[in-house]
N, C-alpha and C. Protein backbone atom coordinates (compact mmCIF):
# COMPACT_ATOMS: atom_id res chain seq x y z
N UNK A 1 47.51 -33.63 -49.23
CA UNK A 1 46.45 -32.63 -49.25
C UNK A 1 45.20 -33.14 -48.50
N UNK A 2 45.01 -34.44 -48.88
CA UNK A 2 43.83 -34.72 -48.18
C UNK A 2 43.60 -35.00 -46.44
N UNK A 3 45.11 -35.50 -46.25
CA UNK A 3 45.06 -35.23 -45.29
C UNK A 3 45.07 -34.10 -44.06
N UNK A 4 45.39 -33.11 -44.55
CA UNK A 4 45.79 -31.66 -44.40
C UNK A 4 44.06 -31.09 -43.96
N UNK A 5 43.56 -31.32 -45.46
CA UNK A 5 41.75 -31.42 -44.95
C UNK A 5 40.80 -31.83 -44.16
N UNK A 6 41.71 -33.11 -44.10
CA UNK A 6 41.04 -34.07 -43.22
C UNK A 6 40.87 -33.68 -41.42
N UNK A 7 42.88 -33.38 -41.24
CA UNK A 7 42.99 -32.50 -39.44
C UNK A 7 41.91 -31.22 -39.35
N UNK A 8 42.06 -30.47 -40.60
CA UNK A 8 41.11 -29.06 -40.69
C UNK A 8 39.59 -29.88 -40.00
N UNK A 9 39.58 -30.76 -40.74
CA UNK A 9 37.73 -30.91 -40.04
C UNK A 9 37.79 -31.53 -39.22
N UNK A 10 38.58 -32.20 -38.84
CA UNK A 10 38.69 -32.80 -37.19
C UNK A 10 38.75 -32.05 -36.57
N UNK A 11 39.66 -30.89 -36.40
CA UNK A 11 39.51 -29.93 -35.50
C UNK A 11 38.46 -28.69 -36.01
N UNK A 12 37.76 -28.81 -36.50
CA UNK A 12 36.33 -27.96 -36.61
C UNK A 12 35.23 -28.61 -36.02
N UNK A 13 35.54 -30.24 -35.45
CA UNK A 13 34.62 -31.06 -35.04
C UNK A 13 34.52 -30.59 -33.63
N UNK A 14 35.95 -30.58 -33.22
CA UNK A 14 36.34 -30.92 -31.91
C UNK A 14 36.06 -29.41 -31.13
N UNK A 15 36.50 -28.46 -31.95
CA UNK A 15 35.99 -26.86 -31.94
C UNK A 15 34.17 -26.80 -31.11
N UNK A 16 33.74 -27.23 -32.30
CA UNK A 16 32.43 -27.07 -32.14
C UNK A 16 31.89 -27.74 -30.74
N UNK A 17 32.38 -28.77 -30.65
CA UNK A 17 31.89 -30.18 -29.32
C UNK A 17 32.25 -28.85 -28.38
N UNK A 18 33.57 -28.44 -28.45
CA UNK A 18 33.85 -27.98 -26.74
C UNK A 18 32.86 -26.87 -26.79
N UNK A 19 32.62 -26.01 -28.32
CA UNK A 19 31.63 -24.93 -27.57
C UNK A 19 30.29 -25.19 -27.27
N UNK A 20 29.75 -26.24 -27.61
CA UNK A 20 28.10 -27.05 -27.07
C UNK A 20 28.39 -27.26 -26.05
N UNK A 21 29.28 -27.81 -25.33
CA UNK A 21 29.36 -28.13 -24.13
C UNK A 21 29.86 -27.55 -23.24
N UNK A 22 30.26 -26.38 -23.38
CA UNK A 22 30.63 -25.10 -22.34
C UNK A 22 29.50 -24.72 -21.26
N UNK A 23 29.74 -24.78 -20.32
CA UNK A 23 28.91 -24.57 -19.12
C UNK A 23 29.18 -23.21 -18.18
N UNK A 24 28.44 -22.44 -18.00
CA UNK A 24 28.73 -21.28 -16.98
C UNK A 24 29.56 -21.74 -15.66
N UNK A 25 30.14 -21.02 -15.27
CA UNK A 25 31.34 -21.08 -14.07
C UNK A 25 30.40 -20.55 -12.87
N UNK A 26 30.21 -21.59 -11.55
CA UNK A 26 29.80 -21.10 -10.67
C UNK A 26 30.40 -20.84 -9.24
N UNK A 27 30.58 -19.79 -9.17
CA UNK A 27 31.53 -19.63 -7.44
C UNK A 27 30.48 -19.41 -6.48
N UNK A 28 30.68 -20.04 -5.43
CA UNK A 28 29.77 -19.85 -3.94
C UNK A 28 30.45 -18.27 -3.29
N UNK A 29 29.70 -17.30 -3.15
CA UNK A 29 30.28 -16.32 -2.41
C UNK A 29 29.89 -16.16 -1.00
N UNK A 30 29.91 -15.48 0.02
CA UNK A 30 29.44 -15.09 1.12
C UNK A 30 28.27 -14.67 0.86
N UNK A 31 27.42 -14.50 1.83
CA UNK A 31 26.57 -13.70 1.74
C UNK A 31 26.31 -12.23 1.61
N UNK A 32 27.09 -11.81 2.26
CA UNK A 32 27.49 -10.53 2.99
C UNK A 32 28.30 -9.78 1.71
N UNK A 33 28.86 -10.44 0.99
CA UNK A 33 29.76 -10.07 -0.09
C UNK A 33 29.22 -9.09 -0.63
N UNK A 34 29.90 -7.83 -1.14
CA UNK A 34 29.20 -7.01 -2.36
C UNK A 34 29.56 -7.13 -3.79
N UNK A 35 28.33 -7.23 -4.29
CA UNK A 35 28.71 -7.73 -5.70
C UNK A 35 27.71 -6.45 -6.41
N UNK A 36 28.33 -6.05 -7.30
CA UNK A 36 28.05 -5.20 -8.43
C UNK A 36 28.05 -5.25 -10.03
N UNK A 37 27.05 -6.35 -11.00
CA UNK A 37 27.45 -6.82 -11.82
C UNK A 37 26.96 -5.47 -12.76
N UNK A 38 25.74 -4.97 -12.68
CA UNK A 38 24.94 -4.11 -13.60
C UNK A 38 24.39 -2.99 -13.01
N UNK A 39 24.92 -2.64 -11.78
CA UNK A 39 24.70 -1.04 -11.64
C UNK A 39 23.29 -0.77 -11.07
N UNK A 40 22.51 -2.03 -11.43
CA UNK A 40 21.49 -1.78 -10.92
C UNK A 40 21.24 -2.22 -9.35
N UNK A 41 19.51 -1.87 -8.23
CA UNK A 41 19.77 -2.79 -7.17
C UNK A 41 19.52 -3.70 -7.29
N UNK A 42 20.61 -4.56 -5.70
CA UNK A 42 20.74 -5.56 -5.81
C UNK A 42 21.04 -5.59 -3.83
N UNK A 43 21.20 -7.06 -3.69
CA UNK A 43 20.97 -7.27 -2.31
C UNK A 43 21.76 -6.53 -0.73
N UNK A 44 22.68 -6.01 -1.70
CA UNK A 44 23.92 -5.18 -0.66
C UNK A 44 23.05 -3.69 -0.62
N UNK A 45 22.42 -3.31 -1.66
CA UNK A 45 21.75 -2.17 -1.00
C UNK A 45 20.49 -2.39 -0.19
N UNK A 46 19.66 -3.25 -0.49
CA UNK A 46 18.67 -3.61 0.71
C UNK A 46 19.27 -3.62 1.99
N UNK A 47 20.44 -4.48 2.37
CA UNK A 47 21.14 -4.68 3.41
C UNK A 47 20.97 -3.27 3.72
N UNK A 48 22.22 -2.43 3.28
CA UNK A 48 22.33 -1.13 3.50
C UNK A 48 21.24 -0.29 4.14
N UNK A 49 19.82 -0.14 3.05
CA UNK A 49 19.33 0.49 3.27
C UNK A 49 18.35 0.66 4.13
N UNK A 50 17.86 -1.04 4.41
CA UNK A 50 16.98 -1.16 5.66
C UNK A 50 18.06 -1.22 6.75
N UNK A 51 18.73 -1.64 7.34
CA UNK A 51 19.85 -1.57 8.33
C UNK A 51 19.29 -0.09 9.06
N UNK A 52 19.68 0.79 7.63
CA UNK A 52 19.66 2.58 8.29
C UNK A 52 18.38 2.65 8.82
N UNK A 53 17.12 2.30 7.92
CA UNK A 53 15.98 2.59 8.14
C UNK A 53 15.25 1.72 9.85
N UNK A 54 15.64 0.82 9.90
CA UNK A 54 15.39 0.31 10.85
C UNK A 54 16.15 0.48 12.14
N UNK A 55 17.08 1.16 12.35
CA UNK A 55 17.73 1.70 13.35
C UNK A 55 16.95 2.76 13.72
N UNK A 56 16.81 4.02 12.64
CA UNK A 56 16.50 4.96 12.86
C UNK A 56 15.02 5.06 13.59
N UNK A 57 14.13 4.18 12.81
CA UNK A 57 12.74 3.67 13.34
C UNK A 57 12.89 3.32 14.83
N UNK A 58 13.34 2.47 15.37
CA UNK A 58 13.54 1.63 16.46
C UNK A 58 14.38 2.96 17.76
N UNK A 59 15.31 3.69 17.29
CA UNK A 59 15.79 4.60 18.24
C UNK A 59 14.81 6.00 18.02
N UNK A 60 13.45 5.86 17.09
CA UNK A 60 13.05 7.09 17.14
C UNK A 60 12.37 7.68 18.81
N UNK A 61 12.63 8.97 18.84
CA UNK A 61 12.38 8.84 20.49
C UNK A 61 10.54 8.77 20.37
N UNK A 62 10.12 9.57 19.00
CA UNK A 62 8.61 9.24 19.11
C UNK A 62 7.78 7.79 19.14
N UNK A 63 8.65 7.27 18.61
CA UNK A 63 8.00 5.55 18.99
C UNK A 63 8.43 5.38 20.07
N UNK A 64 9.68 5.35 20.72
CA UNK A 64 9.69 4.72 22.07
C UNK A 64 8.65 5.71 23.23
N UNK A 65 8.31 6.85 22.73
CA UNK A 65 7.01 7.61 23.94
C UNK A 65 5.71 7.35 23.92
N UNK A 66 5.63 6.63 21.88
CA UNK A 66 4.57 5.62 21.88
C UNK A 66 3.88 4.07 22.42
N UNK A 67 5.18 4.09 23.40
CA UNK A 67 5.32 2.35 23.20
C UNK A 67 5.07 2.72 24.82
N UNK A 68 5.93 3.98 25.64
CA UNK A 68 5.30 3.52 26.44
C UNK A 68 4.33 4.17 26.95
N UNK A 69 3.46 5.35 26.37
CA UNK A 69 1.86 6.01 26.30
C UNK A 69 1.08 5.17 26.47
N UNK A 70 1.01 3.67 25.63
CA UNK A 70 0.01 2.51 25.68
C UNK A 70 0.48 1.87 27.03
N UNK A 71 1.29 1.44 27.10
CA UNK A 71 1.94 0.55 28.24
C UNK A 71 2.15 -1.06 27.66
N UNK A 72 2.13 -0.88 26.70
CA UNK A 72 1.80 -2.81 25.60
C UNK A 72 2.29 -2.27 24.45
N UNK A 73 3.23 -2.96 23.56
CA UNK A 73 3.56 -3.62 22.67
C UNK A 73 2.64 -2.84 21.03
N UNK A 74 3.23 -2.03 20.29
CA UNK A 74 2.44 -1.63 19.71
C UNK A 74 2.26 -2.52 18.25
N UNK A 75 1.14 -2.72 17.95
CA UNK A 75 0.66 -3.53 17.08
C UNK A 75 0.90 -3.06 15.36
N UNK A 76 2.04 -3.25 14.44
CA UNK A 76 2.04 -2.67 13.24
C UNK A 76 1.14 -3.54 12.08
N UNK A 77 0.87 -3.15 11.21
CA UNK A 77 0.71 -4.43 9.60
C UNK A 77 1.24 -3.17 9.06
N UNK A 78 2.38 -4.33 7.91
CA UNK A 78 3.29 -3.69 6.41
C UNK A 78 1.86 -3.28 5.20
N UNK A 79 2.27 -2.10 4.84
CA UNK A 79 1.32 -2.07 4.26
C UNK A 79 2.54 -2.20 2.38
N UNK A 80 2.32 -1.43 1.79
CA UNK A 80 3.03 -1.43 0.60
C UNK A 80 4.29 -0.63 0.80
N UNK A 81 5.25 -0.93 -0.23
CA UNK A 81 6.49 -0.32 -0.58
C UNK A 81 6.57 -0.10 -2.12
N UNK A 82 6.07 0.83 -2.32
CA UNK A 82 5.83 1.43 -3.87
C UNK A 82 6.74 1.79 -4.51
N UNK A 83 6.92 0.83 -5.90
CA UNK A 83 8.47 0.80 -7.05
C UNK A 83 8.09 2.17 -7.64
N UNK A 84 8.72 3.00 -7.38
CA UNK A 84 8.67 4.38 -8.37
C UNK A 84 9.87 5.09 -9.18
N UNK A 85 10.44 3.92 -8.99
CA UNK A 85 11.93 3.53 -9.50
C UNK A 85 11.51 3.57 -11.45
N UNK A 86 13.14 3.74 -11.87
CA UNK A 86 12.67 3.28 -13.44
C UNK A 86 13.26 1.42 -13.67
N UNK A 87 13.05 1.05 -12.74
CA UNK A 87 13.85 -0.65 -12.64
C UNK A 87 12.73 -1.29 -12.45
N UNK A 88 13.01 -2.72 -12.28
CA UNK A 88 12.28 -3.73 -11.89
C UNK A 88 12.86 -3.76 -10.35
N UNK A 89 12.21 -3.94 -8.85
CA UNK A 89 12.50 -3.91 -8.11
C UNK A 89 11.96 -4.39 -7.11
N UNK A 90 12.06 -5.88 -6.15
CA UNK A 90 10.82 -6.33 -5.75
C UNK A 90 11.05 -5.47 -4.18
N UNK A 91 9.86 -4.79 -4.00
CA UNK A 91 10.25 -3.89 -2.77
C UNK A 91 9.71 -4.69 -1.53
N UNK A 92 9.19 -5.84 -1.89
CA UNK A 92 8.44 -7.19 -0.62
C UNK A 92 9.71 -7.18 0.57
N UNK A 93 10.62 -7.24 -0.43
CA UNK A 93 11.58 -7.74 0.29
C UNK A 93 12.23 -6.92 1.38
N UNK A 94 12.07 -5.16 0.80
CA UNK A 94 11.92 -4.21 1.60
C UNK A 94 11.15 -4.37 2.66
N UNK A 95 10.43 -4.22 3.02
CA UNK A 95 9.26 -4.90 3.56
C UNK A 95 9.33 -5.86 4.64
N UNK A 96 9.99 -6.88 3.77
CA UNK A 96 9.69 -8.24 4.98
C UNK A 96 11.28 -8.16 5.88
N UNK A 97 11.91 -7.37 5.32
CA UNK A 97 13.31 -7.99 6.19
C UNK A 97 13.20 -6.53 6.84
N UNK A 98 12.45 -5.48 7.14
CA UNK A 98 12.32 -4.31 8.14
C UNK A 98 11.08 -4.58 9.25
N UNK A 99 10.15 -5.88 8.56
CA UNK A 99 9.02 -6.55 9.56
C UNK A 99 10.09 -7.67 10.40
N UNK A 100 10.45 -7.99 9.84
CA UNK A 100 11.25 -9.47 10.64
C UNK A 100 12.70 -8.77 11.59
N UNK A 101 12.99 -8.00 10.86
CA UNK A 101 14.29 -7.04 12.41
C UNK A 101 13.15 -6.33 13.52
N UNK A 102 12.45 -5.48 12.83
CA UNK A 102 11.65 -4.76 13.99
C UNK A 102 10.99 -5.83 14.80
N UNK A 103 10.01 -6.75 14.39
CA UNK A 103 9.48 -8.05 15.51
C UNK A 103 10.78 -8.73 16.07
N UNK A 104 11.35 -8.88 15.39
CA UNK A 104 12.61 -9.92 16.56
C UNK A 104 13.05 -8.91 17.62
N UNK A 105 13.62 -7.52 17.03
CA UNK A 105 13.81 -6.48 18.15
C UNK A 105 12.82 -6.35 19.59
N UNK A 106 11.45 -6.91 19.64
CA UNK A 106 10.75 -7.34 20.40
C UNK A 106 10.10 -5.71 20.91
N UNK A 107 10.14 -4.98 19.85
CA UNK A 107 9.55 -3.30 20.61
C UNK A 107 7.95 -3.26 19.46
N UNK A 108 7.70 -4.37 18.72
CA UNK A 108 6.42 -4.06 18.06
C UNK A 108 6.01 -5.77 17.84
N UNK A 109 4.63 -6.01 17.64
CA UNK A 109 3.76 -6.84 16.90
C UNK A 109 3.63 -6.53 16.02
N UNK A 110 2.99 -7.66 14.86
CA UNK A 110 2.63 -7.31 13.92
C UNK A 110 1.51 -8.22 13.60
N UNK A 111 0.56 -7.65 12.63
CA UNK A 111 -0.50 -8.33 12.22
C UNK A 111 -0.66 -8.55 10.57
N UNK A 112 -1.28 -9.53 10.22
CA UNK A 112 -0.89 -10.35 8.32
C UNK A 112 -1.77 -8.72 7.99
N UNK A 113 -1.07 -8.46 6.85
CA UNK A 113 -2.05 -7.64 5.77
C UNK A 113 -2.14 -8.45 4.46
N UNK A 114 -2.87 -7.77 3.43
CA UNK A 114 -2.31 -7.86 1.91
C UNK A 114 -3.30 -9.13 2.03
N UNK A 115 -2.63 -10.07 1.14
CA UNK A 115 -2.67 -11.00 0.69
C UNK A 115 -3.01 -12.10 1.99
N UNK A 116 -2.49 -12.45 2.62
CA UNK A 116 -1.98 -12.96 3.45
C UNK A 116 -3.33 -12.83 4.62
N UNK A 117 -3.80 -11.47 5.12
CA UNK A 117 -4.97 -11.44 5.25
C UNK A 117 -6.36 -11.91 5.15
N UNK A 118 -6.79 -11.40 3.42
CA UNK A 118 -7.62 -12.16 2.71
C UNK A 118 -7.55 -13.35 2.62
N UNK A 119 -6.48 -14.31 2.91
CA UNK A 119 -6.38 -15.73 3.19
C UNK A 119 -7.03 -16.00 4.33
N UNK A 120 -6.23 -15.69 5.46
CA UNK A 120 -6.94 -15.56 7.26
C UNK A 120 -8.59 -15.73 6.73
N UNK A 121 -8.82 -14.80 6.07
CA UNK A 121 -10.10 -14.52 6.64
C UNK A 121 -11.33 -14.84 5.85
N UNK A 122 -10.71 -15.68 4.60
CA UNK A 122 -11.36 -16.59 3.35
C UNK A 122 -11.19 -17.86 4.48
N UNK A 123 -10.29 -18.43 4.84
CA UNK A 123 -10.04 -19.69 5.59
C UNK A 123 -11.23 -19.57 7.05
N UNK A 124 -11.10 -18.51 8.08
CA UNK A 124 -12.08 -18.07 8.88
C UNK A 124 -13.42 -18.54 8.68
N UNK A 125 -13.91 -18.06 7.76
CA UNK A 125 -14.85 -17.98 7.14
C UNK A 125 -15.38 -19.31 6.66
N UNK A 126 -14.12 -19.88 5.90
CA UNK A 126 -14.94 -21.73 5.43
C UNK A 126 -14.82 -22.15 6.03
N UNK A 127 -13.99 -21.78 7.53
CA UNK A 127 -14.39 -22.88 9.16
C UNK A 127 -15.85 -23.08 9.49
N UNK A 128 -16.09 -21.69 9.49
CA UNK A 128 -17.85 -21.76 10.14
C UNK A 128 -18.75 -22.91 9.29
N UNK A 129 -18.90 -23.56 8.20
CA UNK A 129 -19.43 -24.45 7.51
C UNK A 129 -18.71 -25.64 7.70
N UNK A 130 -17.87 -25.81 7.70
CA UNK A 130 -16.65 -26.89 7.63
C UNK A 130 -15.80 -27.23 8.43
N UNK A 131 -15.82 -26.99 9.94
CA UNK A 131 -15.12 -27.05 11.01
C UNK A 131 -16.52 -27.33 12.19
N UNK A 132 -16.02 -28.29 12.74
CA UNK A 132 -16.45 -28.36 14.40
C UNK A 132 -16.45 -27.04 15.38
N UNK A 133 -17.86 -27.02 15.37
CA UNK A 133 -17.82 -25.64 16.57
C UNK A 133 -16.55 -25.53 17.62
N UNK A 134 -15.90 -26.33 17.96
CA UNK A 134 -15.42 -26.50 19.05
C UNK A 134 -13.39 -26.11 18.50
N UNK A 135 -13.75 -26.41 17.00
CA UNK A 135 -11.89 -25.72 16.41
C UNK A 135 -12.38 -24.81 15.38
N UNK A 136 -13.79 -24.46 15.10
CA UNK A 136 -13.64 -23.10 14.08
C UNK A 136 -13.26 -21.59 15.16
N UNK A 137 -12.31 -21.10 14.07
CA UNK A 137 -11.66 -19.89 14.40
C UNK A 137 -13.19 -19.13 14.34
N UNK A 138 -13.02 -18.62 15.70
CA UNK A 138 -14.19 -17.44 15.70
C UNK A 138 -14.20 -16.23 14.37
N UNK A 139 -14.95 -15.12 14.35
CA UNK A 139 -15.10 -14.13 13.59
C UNK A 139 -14.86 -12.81 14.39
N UNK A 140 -14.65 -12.24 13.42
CA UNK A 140 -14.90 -10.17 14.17
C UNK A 140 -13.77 -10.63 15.53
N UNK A 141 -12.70 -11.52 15.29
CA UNK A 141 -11.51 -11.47 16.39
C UNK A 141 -10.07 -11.05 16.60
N UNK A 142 -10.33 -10.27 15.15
CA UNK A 142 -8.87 -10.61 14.79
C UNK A 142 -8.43 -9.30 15.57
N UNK A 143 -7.04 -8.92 16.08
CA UNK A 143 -6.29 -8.09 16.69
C UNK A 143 -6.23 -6.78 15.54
N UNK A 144 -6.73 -5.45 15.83
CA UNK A 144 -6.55 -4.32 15.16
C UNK A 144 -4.93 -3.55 15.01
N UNK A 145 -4.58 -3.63 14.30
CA UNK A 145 -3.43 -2.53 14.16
C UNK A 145 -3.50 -1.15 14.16
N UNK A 146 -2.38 -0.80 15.39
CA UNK A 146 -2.36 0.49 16.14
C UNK A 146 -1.83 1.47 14.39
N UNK A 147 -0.92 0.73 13.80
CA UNK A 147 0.14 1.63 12.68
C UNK A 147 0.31 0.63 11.80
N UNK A 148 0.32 1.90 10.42
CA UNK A 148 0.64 0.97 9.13
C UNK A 148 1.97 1.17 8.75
N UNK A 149 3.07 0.68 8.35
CA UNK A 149 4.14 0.83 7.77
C UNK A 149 4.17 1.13 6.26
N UNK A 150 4.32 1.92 6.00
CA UNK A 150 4.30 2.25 4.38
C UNK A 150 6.10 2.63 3.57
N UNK A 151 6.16 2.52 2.38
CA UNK A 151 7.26 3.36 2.15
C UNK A 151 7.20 3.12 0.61
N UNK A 152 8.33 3.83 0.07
CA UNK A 152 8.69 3.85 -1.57
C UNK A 152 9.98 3.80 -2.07
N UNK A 153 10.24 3.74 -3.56
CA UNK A 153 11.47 3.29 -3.60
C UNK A 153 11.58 4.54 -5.22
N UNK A 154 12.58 5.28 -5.28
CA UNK A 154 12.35 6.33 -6.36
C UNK A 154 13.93 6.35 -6.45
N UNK A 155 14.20 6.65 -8.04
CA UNK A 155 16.03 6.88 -8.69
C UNK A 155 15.41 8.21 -9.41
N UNK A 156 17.08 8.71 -9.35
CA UNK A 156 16.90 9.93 -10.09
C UNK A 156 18.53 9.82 -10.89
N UNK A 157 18.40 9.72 -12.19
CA UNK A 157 19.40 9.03 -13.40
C UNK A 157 19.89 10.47 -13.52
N UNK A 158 21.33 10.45 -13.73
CA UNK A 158 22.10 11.04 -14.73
C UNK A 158 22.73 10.96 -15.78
N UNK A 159 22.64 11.24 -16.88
CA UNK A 159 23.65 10.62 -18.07
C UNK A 159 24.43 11.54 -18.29
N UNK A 160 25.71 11.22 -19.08
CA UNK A 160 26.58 12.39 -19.91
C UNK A 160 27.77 11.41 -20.80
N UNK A 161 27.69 11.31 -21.86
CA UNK A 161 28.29 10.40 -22.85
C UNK A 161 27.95 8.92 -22.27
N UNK A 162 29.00 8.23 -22.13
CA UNK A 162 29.51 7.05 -21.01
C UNK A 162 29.15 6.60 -19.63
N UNK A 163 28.99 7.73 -19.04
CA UNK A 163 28.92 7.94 -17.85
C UNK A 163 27.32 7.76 -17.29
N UNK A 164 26.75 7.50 -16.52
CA UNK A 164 25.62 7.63 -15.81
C UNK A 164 25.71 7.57 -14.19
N UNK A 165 24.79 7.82 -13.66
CA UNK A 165 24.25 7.99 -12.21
C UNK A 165 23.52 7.66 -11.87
N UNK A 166 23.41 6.76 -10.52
CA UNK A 166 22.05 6.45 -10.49
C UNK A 166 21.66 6.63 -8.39
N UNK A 167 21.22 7.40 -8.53
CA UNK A 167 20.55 7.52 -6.54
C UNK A 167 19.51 7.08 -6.32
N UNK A 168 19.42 6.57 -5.44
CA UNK A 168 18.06 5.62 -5.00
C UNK A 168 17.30 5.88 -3.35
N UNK A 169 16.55 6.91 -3.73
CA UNK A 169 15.65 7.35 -2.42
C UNK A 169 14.92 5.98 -1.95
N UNK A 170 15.16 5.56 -0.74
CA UNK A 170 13.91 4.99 -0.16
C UNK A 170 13.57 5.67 1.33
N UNK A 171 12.40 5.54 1.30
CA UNK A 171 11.48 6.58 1.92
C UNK A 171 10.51 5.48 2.99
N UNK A 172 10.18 5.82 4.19
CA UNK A 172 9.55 4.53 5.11
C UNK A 172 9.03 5.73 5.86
N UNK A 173 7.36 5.04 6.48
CA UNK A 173 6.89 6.03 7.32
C UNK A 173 5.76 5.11 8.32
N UNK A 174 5.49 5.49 8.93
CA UNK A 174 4.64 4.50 9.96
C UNK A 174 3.57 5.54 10.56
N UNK A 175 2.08 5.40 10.44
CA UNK A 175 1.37 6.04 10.54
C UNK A 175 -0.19 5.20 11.22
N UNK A 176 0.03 6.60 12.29
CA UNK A 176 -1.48 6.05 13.27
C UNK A 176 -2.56 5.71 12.31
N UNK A 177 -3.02 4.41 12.56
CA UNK A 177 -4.20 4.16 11.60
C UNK A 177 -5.63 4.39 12.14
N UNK A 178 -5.99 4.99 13.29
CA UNK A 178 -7.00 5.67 14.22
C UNK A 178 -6.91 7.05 13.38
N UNK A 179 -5.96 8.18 13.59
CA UNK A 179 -5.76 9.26 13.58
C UNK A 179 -4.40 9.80 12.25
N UNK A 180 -4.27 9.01 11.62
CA UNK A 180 -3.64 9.31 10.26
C UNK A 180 -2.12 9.80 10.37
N UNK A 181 -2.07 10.10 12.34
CA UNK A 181 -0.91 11.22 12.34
C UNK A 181 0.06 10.23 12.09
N UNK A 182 1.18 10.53 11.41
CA UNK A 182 2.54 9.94 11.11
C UNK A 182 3.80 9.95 12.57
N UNK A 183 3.91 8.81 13.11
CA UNK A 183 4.86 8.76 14.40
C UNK A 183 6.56 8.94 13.90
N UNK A 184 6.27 7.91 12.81
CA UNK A 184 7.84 8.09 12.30
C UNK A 184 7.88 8.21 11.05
N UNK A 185 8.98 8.95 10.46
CA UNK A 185 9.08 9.01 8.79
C UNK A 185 10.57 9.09 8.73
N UNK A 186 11.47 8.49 7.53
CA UNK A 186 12.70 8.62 6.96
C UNK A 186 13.18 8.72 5.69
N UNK A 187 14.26 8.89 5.04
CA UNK A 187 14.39 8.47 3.97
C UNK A 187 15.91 8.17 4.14
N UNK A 188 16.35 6.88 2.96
CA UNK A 188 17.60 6.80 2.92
C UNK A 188 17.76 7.38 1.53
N UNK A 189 19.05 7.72 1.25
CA UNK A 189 19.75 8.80 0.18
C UNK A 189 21.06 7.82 0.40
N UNK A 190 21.72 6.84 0.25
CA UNK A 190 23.20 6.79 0.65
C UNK A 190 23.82 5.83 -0.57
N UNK A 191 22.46 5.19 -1.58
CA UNK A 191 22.53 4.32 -2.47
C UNK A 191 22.83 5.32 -3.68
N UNK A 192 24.37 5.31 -4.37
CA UNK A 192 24.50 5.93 -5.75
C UNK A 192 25.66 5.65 -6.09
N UNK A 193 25.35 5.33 -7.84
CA UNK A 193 26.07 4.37 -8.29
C UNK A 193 26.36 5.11 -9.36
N UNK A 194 28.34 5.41 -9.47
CA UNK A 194 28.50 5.91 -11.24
C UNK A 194 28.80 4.54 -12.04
N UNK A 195 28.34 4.78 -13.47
CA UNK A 195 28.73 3.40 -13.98
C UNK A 195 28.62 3.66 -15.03
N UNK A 196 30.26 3.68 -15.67
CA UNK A 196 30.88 3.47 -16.96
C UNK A 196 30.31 2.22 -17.98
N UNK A 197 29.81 2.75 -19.26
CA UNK A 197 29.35 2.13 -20.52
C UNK A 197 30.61 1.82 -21.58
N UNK A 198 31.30 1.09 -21.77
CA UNK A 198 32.19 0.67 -23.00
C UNK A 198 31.93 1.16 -23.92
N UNK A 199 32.53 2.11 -24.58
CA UNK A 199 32.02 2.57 -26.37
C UNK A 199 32.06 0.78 -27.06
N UNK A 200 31.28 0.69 -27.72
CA UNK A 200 31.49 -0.51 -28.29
C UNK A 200 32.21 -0.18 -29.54
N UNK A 201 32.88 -1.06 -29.97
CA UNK A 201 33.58 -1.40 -31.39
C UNK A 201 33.74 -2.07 -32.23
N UNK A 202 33.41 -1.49 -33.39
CA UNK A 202 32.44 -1.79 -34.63
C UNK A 202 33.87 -2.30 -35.55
């Protein structure tokens, strides 16, 4: 008997050890891979959705009659990409990977906004006290932007038992910052996701 007790708690020992020491399983995937764990977004629709948006921008025929009206390189700053989503959603990223295709595409400049700005021009600024006339960054020099890039990010949910829906408008527009008029505007619609809930069991 006692020994009988004895294997029982050895293997309640040995039980326990392996589950403290269980470690999550990690696989390297592609990049490119689509992965869908929770229905929510995730990096395959950014791909997706700037891809569209930035094509469409870049072949619009009104920017290319803009680009060559000036005869130079038209000058953008990103302005915001507004979550109007019911998610957490960092839309920067929107943002920076439709600034970084359009500048490499070599049909626009761009100039710092935001954050990034107010740095420039906090740093500018403590040159004139703290810098040698001869390497402080001048003032009142900085390059004006012709257009602001704006856009948003909005879902519209369906439920019915189990079942839900989820579509994901993003919306991009680029607008004369002289004259307010809007050169280009889009929206993508192509992001929607059904996704089955498990009845749980009790």
């Amino acid at each position: 008997m006692k020994s009988i007790v004895k294997a029982l708690f050895l293997g309640a020992i040995v039980l326990s050890i392996a589950s403290c020491s269980s470690s999550p399983t990690v696989t390297r995937v592609d990049a490119s891979t689509q992965t869908d764990l929770s229905g929510y977004w995730n990096d395959t629709d950014v791909r997706i959705v700037c891809d569209s948006l930035i094509r469409d921008c870049l072949d619009s025929p009104r920017v290319t009659a803009e680009i060559a009206r000036r005869g130079r390189l038209p000058t953008i700053m990103v302005g915001s990409f507004k979550n109007d989503s019911d998610e957490h959603i960092d839309t920067s990223i929107i943002s920076s990977t439709m600034e970084i295709a359009i500048f490499n595409s070599g049909k626009a400049d761009f100039v710092a906004g935001g954050n990034t700005r107010n740095e420039l021009r906090a740093e500018r600024q403590d040159q004139q006290g703290n810098a040698s006339e001869s390497t402080a960054a001048a003032l009142s020099n900085e390059t004006g932007a012709d257009f602001l890039l704006t856009g948003a990010v909005k879902t519209i949910i369906d439920r019915a038992g189990g079942t839900s829906t989820r579509t994901y408008f993003v919306s991009a527009e680029m607008t004369n910052i002289e004259t307010n008029a809007r050169i280009w505007m889009d929206q993508n619609s192509e992001i929607k996701k059904v996704i089955q809930t498990p009845k749980s069991k009790l």
